[in-house]
Protein backbone atom coordinates (compact mmCIF):
# COMPACT_ATOMS: atom_id res chain seq x y z
CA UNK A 1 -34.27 20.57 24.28
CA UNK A 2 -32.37 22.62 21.38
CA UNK A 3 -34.52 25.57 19.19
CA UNK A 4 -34.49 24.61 15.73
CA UNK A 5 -32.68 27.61 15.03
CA UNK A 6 -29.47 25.92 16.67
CA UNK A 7 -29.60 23.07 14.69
CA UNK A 8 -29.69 24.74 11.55
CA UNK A 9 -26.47 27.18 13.13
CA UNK A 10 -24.90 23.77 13.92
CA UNK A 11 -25.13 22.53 10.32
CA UNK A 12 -24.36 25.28 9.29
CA UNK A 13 -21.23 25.04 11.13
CA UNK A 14 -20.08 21.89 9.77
CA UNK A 15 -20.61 22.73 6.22
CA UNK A 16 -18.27 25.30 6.82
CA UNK A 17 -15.94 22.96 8.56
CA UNK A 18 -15.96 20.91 6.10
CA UNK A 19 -15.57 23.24 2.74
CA UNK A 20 -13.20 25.14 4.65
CA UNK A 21 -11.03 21.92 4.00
CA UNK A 22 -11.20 21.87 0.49
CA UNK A 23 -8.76 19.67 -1.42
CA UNK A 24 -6.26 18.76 1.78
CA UNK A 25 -5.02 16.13 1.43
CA UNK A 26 -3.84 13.98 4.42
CA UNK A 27 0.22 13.34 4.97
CA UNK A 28 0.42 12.01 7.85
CA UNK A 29 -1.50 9.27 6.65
CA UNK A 30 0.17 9.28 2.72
CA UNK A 31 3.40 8.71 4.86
CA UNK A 32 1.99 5.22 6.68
CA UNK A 33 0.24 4.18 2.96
CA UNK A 34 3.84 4.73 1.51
CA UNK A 35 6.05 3.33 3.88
CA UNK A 36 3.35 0.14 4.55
CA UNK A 37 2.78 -0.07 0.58
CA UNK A 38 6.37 -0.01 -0.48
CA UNK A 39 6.90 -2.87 2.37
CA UNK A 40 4.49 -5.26 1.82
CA UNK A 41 4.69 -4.89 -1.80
CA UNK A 42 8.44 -5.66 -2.00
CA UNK A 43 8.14 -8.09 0.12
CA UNK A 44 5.76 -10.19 -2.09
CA UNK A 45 8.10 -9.98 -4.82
CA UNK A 46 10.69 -11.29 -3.10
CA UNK A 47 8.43 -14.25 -2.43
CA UNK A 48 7.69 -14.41 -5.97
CA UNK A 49 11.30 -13.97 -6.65
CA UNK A 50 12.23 -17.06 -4.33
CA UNK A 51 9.90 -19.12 -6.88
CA UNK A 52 10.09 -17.71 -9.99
CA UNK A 53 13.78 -17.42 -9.81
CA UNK A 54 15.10 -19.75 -7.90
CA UNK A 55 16.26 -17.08 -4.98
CA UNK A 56 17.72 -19.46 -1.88
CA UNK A 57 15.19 -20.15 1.15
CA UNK A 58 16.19 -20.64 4.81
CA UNK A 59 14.62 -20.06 7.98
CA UNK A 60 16.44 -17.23 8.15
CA UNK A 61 15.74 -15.75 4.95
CA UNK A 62 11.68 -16.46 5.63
CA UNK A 63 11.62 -14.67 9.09
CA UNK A 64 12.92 -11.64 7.37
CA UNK A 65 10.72 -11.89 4.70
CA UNK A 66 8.20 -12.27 7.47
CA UNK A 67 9.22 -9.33 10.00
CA UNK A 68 10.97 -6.66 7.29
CA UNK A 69 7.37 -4.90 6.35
CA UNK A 70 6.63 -4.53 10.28
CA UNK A 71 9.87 -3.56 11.53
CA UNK A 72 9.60 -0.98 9.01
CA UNK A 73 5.61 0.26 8.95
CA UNK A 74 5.28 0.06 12.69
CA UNK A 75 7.57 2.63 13.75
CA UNK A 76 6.60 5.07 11.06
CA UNK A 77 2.76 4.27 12.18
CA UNK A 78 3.77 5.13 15.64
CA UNK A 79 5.63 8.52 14.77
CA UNK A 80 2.70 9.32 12.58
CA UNK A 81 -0.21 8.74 15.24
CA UNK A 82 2.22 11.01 17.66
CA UNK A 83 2.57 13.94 15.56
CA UNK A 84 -1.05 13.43 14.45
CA UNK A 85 -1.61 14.09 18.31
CA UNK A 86 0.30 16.32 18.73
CA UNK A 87 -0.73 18.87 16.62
CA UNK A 88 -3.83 18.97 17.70
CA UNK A 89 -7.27 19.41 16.34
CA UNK A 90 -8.23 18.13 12.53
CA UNK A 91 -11.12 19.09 10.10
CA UNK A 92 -14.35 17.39 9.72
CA UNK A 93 -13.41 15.77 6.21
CA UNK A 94 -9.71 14.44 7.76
CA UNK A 95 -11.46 13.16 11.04
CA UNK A 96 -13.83 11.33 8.85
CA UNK A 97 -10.88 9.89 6.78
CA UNK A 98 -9.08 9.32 9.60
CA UNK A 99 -12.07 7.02 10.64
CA UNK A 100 -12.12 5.48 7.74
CA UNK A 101 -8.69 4.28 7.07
CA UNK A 102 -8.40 3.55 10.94
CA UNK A 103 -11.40 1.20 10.43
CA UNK A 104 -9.70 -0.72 7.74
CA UNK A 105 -6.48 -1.12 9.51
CA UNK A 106 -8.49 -2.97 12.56
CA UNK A 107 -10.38 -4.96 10.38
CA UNK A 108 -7.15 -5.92 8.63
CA UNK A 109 -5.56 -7.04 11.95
CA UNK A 110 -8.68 -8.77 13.05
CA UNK A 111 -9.23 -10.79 9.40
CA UNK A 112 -4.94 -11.76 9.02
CA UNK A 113 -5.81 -13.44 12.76
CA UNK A 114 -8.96 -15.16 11.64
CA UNK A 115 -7.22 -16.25 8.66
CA UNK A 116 -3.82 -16.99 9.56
CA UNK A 117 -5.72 -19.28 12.52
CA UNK A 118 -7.95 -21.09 10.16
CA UNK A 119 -4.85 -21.97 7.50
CA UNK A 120 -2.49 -22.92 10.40
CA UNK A 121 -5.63 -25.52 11.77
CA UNK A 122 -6.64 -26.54 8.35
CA UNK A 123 -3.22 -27.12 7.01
CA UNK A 124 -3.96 -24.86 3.96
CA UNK A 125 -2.51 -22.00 2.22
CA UNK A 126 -5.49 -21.92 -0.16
CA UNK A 127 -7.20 -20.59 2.97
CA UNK A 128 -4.56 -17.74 3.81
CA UNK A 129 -4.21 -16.96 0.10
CA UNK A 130 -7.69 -16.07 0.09
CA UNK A 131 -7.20 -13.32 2.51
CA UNK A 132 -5.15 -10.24 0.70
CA UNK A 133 -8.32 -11.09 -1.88
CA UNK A 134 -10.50 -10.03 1.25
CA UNK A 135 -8.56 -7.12 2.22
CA UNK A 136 -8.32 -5.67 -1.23
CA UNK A 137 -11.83 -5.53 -1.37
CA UNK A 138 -12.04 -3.91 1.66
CA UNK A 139 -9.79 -1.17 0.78
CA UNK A 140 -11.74 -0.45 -2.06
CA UNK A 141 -14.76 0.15 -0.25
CA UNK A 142 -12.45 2.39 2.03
CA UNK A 143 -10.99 4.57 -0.92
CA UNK A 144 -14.70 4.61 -2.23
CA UNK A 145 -15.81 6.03 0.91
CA UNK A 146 -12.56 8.84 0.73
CA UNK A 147 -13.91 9.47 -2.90
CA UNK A 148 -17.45 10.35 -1.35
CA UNK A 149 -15.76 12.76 1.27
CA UNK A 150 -13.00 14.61 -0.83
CA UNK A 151 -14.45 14.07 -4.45
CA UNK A 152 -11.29 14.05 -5.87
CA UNK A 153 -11.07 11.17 -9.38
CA UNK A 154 -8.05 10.42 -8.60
CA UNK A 155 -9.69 8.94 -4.98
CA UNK A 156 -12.27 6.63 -7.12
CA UNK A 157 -9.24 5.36 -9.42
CA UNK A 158 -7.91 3.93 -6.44
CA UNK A 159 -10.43 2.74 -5.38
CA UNK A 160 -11.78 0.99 -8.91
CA UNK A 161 -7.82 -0.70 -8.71
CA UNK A 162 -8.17 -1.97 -5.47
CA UNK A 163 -11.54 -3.58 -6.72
CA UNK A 164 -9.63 -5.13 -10.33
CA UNK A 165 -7.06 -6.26 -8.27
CA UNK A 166 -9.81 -8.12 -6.19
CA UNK A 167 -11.02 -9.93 -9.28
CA UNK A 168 -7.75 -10.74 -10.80
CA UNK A 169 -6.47 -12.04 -7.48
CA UNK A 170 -9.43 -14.36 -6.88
CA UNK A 171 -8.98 -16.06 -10.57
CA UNK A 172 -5.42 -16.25 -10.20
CA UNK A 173 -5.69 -17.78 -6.47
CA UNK A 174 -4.28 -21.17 -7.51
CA UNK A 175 -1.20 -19.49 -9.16
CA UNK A 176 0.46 -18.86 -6.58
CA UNK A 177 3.65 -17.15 -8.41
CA UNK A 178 1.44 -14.97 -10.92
CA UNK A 179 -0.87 -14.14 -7.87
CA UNK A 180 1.86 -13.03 -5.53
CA UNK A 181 3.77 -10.86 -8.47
CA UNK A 182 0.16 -9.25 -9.38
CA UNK A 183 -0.44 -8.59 -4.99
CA UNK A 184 3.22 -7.01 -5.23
CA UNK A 185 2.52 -4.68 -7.96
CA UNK A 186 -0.52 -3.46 -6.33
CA UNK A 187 0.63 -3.14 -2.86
CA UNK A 188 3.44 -0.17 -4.95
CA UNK A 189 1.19 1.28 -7.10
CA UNK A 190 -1.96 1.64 -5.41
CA UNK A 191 -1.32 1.60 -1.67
CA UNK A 192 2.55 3.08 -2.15
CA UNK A 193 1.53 5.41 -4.41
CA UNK A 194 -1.97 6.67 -3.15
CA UNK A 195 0.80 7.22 -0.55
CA UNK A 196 2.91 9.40 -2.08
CA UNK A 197 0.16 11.99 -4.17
CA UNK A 198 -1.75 12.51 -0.68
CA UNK A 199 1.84 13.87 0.35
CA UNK A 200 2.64 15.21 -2.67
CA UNK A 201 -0.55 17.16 -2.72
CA UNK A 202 -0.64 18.19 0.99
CA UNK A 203 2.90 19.62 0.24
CA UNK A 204 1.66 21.57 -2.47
CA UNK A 205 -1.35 23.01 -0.42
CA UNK A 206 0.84 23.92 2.51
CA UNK A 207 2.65 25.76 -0.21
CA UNK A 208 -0.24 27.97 -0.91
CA UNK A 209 -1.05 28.54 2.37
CA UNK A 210 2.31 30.23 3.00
């Protein structure tokens, strides 16, 4: 049975933890959000591309399409998660993150199965196209829930993007070339370049730390 006295030292020791932190800003992950953003998001375009321009189609052509964003975000995931381990222990406020955008990337996995399954049984793409409407959502819950932790505005921008783009994807769901050009923009600017300012910004605070 703890005194009350510890518990009170133990808060007390993760405030400090966690103001100790301050702004910081994560890299490691601003390196997998602009890698994965700049992927997925040029790789709707080019599907847009193929039907707003006319761009040729083969089997060949759509398997690329198809593997290009994970041959290139899976590596860069797995680099990422070592140097995340190997550098040891991280902050309350980055652990929490961490958690956070961890979370999301399961429940992404686990919804593109459930949906890809359902559209693949059902015979229709209405059904798949409904799931990047799903996962935007989602990640605007997750940058809400960064927002809460780091209190940064830029953090709740992001997050109120993620939550347009929601909208504007589920009224544009049975335009399929407007919808895919309006998934490809956001995939750069919100995910690719939430990306790049959490590296930008943990650049400039290891710069005041030296």
């Amino acid at each position: 049975m703890t005194e009350p006295g510890e518990d009170v030292h133990k808060d007390l020791a993760f405030l400090k933890a966690l103001v100790s932190e301050g702004p910081k800003a994560q890299g490691a992950a601003g390196i997998v959000f602009l890698t994965a953003g700049l992927a997925y998001g040029l790789d709707c375009l080019a599907y847009w591309a193929q039907g707003a321009f006319g761009w040729p189609q083969s089997a060949l052509i759509n398997w690329t399409l198809i593997l290009f964003p994970i041959v290139v975000s899976v590596p860069v995931i797995i680099y990422v998660s070592w140097q995340s381990r190997k550098n040891g222990e991280q902050g309350v406020a980055t652990r929490a993150l961490n958690a956070a955008y961890g979370s999301a990337g399961l429940a992404n996995l686990a919804i593109a199965i459930v949906f890809g399954y359902v559209a693949s049984t059902q015979k229709n793409m209405l059904i798949w196209l409904l799931y990047p409407v799903v996962i935007c959502a989602f990640l605007g819950a997750v940058w809400y829930v960064a927002y809460m932790i780091r209190r940064k505005l830029w953090l709740v921008g992001v997050s109120a993007g993620w939550f347009v783009t929601t909208v504007t994807l589920g009224l544009l769901i049975r335009q399929t070339q407007t919808y895919l050009l309006i998934l490809g923009i956001a995939l750069i600017l919100l995910m690719g370049g939430s990306g790049w300012m959490m590296m930008a910004l943990d650049r400039r605070q290891k710069g005041g730390d030296a």
